[in-house]
C-alpha atoms as a PDB file:
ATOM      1  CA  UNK A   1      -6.585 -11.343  37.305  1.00  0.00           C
ATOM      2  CA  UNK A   2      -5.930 -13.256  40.828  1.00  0.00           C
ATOM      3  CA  UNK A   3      -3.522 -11.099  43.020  1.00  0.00           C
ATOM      4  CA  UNK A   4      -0.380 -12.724  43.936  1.00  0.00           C
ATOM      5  CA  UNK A   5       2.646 -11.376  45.409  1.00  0.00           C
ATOM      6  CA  UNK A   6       4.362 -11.593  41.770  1.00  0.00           C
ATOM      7  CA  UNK A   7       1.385  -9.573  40.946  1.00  0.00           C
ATOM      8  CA  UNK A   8       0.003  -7.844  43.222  1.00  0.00           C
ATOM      9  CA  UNK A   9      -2.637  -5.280  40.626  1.00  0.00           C
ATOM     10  CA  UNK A  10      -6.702  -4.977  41.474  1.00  0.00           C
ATOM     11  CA  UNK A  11      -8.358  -4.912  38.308  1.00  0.00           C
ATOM     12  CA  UNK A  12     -11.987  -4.435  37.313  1.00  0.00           C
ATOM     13  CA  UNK A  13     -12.726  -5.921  34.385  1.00  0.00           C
ATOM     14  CA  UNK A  14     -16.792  -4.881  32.293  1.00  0.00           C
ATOM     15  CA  UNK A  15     -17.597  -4.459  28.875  1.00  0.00           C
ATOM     16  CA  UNK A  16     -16.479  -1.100  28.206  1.00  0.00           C
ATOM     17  CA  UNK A  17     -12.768  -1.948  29.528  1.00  0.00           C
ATOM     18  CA  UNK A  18     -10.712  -3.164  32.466  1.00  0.00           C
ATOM     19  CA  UNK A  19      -9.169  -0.261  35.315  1.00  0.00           C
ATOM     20  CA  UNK A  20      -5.750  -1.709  36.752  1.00  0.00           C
ATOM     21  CA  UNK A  21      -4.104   0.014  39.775  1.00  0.00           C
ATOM     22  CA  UNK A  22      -2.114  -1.223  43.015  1.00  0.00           C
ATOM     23  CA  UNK A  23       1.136  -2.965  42.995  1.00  0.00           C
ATOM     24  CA  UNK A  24       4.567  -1.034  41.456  1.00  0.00           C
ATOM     25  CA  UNK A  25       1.644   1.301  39.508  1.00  0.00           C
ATOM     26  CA  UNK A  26       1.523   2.723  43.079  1.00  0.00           C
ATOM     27  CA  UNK A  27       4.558   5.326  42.017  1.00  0.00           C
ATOM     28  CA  UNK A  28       3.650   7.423  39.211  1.00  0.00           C
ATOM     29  CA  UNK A  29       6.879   7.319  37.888  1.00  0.00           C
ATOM     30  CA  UNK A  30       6.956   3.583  37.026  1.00  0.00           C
ATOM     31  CA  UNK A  31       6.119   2.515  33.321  1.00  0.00           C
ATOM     32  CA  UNK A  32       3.209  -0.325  33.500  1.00  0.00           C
ATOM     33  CA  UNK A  33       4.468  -3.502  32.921  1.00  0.00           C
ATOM     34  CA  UNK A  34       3.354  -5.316  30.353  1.00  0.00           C
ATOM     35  CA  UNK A  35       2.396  -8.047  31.573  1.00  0.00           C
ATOM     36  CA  UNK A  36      -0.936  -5.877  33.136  1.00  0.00           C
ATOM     37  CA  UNK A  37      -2.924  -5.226  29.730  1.00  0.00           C
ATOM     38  CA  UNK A  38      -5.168  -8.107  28.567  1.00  0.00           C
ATOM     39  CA  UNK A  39      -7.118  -6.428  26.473  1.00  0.00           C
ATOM     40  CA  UNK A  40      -4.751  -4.063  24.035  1.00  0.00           C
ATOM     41  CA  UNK A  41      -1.605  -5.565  22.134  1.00  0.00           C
ATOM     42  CA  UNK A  42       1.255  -3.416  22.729  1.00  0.00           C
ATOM     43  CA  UNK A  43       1.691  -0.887  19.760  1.00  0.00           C
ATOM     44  CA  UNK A  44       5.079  -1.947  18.936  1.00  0.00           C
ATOM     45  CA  UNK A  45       3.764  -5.036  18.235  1.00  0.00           C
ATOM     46  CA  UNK A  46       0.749  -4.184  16.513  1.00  0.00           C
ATOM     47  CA  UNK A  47       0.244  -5.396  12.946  1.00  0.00           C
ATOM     48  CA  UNK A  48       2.219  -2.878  10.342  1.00  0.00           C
ATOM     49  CA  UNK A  49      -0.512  -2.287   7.898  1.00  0.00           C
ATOM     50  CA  UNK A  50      -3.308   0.159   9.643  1.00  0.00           C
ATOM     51  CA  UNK A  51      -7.027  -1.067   9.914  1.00  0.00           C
ATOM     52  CA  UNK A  52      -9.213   0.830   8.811  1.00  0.00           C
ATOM     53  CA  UNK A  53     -12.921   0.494  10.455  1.00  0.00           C
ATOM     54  CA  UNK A  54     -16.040   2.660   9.412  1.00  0.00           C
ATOM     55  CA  UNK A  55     -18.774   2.970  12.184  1.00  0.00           C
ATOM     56  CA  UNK A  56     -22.088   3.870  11.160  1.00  0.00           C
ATOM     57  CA  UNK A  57     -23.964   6.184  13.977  1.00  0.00           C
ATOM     58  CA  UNK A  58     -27.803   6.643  14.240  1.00  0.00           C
ATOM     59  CA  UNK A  59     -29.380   9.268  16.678  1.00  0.00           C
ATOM     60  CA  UNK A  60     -26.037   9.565  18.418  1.00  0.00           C
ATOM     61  CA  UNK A  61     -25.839   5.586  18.827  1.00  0.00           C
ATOM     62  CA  UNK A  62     -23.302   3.175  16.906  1.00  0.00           C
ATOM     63  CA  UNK A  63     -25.190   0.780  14.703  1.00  0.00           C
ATOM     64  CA  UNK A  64     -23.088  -0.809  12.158  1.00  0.00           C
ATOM     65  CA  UNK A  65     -19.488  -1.436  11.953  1.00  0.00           C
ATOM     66  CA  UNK A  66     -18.307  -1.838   8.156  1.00  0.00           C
ATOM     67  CA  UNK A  67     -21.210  -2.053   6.930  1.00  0.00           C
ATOM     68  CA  UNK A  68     -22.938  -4.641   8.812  1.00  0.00           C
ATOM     69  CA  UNK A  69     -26.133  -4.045  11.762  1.00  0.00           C
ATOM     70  CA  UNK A  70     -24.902  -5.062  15.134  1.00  0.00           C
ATOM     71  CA  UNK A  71     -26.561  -4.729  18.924  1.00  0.00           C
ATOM     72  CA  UNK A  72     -25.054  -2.628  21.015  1.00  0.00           C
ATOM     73  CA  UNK A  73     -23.326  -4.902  22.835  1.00  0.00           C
ATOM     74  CA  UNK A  74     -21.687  -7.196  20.353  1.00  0.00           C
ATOM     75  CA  UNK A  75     -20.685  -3.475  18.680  1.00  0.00           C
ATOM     76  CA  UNK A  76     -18.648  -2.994  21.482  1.00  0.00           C
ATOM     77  CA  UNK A  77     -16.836  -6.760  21.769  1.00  0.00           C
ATOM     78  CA  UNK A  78     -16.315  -6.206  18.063  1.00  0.00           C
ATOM     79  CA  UNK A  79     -14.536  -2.821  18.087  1.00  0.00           C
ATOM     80  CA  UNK A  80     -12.493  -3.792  21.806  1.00  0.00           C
ATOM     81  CA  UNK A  81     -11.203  -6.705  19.709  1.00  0.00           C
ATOM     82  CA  UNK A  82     -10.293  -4.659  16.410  1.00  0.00           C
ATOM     83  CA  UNK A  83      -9.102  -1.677  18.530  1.00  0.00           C
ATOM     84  CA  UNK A  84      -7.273  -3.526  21.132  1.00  0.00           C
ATOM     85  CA  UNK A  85      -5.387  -5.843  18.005  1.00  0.00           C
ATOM     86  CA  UNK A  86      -4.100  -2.595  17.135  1.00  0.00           C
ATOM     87  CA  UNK A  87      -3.187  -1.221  20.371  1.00  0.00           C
ATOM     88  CA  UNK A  88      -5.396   1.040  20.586  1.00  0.00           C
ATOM     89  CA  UNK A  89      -6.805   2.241  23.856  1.00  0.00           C
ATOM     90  CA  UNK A  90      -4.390   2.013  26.497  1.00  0.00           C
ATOM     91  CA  UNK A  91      -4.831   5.260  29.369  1.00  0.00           C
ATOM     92  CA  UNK A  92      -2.272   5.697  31.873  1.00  0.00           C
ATOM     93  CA  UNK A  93      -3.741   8.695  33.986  1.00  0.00           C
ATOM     94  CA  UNK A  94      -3.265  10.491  37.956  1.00  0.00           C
ATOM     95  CA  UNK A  95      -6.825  11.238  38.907  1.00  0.00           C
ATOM     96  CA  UNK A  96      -8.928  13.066  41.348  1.00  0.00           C
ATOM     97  CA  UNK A  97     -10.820  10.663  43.391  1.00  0.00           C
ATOM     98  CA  UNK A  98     -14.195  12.071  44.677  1.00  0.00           C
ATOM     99  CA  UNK A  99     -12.666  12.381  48.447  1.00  0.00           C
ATOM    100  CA  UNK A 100      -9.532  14.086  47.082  1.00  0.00           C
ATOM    101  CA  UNK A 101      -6.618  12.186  47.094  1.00  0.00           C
ATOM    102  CA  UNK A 102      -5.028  11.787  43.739  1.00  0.00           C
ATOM    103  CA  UNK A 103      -4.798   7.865  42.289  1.00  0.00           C
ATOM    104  CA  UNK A 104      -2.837   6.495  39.059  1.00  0.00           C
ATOM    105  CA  UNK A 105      -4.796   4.119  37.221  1.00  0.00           C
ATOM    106  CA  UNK A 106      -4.164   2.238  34.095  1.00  0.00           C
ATOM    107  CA  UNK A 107      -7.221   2.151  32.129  1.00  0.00           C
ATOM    108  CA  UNK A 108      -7.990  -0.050  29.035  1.00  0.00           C
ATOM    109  CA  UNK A 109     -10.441   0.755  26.361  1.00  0.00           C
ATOM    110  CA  UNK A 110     -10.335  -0.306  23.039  1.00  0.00           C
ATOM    111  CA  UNK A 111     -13.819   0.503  21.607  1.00  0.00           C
ATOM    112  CA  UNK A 112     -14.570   3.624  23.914  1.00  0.00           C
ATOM    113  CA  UNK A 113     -11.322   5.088  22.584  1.00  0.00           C
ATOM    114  CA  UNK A 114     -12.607   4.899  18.692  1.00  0.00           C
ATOM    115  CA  UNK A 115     -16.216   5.601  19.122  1.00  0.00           C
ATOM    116  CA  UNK A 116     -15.448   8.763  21.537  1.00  0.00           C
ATOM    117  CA  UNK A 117     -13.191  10.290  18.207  1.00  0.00           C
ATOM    118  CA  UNK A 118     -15.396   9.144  15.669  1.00  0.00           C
ATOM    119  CA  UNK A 119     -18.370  10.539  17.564  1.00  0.00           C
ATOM    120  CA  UNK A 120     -16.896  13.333  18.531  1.00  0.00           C
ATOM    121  CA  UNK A 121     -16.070  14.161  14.794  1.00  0.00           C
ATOM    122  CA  UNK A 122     -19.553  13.278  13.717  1.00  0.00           C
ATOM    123  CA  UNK A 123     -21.293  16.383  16.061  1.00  0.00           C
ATOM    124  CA  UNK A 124     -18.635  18.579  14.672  1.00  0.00           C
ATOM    125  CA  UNK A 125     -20.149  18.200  11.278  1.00  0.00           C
ATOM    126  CA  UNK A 126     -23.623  18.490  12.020  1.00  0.00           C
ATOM    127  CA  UNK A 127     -23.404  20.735  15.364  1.00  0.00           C
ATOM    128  CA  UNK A 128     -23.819  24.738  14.783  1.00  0.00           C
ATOM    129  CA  UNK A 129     -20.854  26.542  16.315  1.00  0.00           C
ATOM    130  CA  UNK A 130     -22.907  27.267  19.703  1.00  0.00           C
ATOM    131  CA  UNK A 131     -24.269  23.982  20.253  1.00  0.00           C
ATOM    132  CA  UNK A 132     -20.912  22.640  19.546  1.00  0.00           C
ATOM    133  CA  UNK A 133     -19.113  24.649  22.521  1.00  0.00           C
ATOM    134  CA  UNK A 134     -21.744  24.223  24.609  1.00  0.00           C
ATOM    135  CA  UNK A 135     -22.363  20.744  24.499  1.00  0.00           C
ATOM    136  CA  UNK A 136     -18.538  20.625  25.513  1.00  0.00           C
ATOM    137  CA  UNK A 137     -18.898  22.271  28.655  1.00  0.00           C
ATOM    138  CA  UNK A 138     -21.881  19.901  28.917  1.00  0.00           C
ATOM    139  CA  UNK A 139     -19.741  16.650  28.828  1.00  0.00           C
ATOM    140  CA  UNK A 140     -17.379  17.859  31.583  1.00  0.00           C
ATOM    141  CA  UNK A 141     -20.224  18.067  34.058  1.00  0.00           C
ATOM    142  CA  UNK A 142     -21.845  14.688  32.968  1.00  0.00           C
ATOM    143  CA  UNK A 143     -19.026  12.677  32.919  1.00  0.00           C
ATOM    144  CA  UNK A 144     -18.195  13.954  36.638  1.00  0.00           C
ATOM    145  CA  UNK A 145     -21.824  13.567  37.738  1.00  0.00           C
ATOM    146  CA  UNK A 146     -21.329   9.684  36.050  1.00  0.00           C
ATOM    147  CA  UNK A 147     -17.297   9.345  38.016  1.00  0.00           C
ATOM    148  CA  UNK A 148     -19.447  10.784  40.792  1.00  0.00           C
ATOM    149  CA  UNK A 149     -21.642   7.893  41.286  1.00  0.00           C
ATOM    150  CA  UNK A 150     -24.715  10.880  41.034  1.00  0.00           C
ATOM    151  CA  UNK A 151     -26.308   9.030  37.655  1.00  0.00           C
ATOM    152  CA  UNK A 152     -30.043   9.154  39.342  1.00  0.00           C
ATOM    153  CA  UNK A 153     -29.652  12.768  40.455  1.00  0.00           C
ATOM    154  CA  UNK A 154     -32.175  15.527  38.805  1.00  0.00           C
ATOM    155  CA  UNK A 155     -29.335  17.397  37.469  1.00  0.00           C
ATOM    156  CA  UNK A 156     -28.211  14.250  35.131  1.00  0.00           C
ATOM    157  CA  UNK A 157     -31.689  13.970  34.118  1.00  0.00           C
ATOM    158  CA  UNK A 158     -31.769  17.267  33.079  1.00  0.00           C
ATOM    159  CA  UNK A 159     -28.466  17.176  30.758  1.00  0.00           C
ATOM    160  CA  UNK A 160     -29.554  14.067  29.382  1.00  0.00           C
ATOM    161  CA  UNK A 161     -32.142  15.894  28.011  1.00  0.00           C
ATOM    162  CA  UNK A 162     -29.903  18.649  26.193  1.00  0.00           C
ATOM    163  CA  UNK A 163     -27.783  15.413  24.667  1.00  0.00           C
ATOM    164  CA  UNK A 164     -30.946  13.283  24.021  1.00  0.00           C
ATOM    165  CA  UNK A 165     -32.397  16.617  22.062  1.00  0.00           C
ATOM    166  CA  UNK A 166     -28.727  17.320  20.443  1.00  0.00           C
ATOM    167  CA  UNK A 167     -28.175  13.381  19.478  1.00  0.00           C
ATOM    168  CA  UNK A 168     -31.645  13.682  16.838  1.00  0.00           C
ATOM    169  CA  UNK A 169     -28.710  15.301  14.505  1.00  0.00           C
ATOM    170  CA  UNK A 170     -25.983  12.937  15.185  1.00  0.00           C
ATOM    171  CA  UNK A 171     -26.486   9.995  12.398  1.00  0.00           C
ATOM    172  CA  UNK A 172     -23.936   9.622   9.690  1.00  0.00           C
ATOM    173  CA  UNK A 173     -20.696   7.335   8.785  1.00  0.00           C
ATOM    174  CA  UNK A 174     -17.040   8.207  10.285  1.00  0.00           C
ATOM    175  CA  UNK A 175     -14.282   6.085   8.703  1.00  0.00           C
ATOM    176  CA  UNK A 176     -11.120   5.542  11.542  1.00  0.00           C
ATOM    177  CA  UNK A 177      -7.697   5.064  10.889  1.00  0.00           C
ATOM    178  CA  UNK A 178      -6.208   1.983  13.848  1.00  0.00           C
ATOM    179  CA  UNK A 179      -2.686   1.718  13.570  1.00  0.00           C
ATOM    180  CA  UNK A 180      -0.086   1.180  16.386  1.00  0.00           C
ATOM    181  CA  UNK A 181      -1.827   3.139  18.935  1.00  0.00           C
ATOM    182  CA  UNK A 182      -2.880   5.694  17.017  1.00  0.00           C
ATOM    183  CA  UNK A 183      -6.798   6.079  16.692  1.00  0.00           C
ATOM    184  CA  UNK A 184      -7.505   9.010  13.967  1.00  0.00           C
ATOM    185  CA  UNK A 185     -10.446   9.854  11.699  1.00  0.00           C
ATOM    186  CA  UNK A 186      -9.792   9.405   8.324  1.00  0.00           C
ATOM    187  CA  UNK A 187     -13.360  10.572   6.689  1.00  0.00           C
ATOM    188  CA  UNK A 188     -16.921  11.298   7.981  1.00  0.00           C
ATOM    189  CA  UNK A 189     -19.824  12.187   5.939  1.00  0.00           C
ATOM    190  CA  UNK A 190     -23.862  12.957   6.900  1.00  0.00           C
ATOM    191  CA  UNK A 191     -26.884  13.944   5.627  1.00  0.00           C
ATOM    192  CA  UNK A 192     -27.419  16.177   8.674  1.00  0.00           C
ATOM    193  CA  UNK A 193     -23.709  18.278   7.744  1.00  0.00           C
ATOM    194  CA  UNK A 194     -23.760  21.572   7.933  1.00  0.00           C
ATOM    195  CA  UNK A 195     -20.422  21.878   6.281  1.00  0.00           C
ATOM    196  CA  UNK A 196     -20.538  23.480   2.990  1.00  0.00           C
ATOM    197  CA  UNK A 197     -17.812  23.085   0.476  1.00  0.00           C
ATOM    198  CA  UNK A 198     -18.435  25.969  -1.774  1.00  0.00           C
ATOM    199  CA  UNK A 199     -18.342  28.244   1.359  1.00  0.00           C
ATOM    200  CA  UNK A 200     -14.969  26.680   2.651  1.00  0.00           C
ATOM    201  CA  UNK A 201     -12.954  26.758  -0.500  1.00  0.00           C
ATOM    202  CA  UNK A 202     -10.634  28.797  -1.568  1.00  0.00           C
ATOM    203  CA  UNK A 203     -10.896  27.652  -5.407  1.00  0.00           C
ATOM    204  CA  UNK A 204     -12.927  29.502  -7.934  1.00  0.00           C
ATOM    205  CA  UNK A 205     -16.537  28.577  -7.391  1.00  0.00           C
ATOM    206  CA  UNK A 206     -16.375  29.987  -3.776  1.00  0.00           C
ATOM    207  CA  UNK A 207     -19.523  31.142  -2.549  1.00  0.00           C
ATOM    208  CA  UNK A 208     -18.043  33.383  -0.093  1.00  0.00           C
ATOM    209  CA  UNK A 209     -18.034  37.190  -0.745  1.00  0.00           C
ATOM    210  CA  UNK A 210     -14.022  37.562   0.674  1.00  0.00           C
ATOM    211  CA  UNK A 211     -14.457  41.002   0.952  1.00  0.00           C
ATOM    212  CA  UNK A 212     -17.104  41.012   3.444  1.00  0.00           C
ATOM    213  CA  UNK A 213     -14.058  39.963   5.451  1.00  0.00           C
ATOM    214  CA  UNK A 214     -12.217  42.858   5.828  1.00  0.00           C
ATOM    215  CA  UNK A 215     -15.269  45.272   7.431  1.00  0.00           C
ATOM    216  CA  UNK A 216     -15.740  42.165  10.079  1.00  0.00           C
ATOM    217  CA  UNK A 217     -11.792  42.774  10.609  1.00  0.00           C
ATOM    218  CA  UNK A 218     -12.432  46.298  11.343  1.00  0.00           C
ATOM    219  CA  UNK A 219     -15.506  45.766  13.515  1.00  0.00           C
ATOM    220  CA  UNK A 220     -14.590  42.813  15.067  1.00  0.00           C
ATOM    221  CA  UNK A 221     -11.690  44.481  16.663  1.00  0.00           C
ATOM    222  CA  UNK A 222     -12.556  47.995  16.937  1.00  0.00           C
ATOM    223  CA  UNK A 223     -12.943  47.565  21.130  1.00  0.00           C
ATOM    224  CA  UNK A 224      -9.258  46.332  21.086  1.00  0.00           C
ATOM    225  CA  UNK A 225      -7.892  49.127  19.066  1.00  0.00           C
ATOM    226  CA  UNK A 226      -9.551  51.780  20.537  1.00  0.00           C
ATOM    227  CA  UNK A 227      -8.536  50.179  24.335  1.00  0.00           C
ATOM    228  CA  UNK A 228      -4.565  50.411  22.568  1.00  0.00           C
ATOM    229  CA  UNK A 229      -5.610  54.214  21.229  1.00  0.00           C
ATOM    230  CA  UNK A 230      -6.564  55.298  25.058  1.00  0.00           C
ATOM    231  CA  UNK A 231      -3.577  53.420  27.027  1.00  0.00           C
ATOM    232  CA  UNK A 232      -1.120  55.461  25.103  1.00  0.00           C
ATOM    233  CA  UNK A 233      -2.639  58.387  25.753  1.00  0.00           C
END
């Protein structure tokens, strides 16, 4: 977009999304225009019926979308145009820039948006509980290492091995839900789940001895109770 005095926004513009900031976006308390988002359709005007798009993951990595094999790259194009038909992806946000000052910036992203939730969804299936909290504490520090600028730093290298070795479990088939704005799963399924139907039911057939529960109870919180025994003494 070519800065003008009618509109005066710096943009940068790859093929994950486009970053807009400057200009009337300046004062947090302005609503973006919408003249500033090329890449989205606003929601209100977003087709009435919802898509729905299944994404097919491999090792961690998106490889088909509905069915079919795509490269990486025309993955991505694909789901920005779905997503962003659908207005899906639009981030209005007040950062922390690495020197301190705090910045609003408009973000657009279309396919990150979707494949972050259907992802994310996809390691909750197939992650143990453990893994599964850990790797979230894990993501906080890459993603600032990555905002950072410090991608070729050892520590990066050395949590890109813990996702590299945690992605082996990550292949299966998440089925999204795009409709005005809205980005939600709507199934996922894997070979690699470790959820287990006949222990999570609570219809006859259950494989889970229910009473087992109630000694847990007692020894789970025994610390607690005693701690409420001795502070009213």
């Amino acid at each position: 977009m070519n800065v003008t005095k009618r509109s005066p926004y710096s943009t940068d513009d790859n093929l994950w999304g486009r970053s807009i900031e400057c200009g009337m976006l300046e004062d947090p308390w302005n609503e973006p225009p919408e003249e500033i988002y090329t890449m989205t359709r606003s929601p209100g005007k977003a087709p009435a019926k919802p898509a729905y798009v299944e994404i097919d993951f491999n090792k961690g990595i998106p490889v088909k979308i509905n069915g079919k094999d795509m490269q990486p790259i025309e993955l991505v194009e694909k789901l920005n145009k779905i997503a962003g038909d659908n207005g899906i992806g639009r981030v209005d946000m007040v950062e922390n820039r690495l020197v301190g000052i705090k910045s609003r910036e408009i973000y657009e992203c279309p396919a990150g948006t979707v494949l972050h939730a259907a992802h994310h969804c996809l390691e909750d299936m197939v992650f143990d509980r453990e893994t599964s909290h850990y790797k979230e504490l894990i993501a906080q520090k890459y993603s600032e290492l990555i905002y950072y600028g410090l991608w070729f730093t050892p520590l990066r290298e050395a949590l890109s091995a813990f996702v590299n070795e945690t992605q082996k479990a990550v292949s299966g088939k998440v089925r999204m839900k795009l409709w005005k704005g809205n980005c939600t799963v709507a199934g996922r399924k894997s070979d690699n789940s470790l959820y287990s139907y006949k222990m999570a039911t609570y219809e006859k057939g259950s494989s889970f001895d229910e009473k087992l529960a109630k000694g847990f109870i007692e020894f789970w919180g025994m610390p607690y109770k005693i701690r409420t025994m001795l502070k009213k003494k």
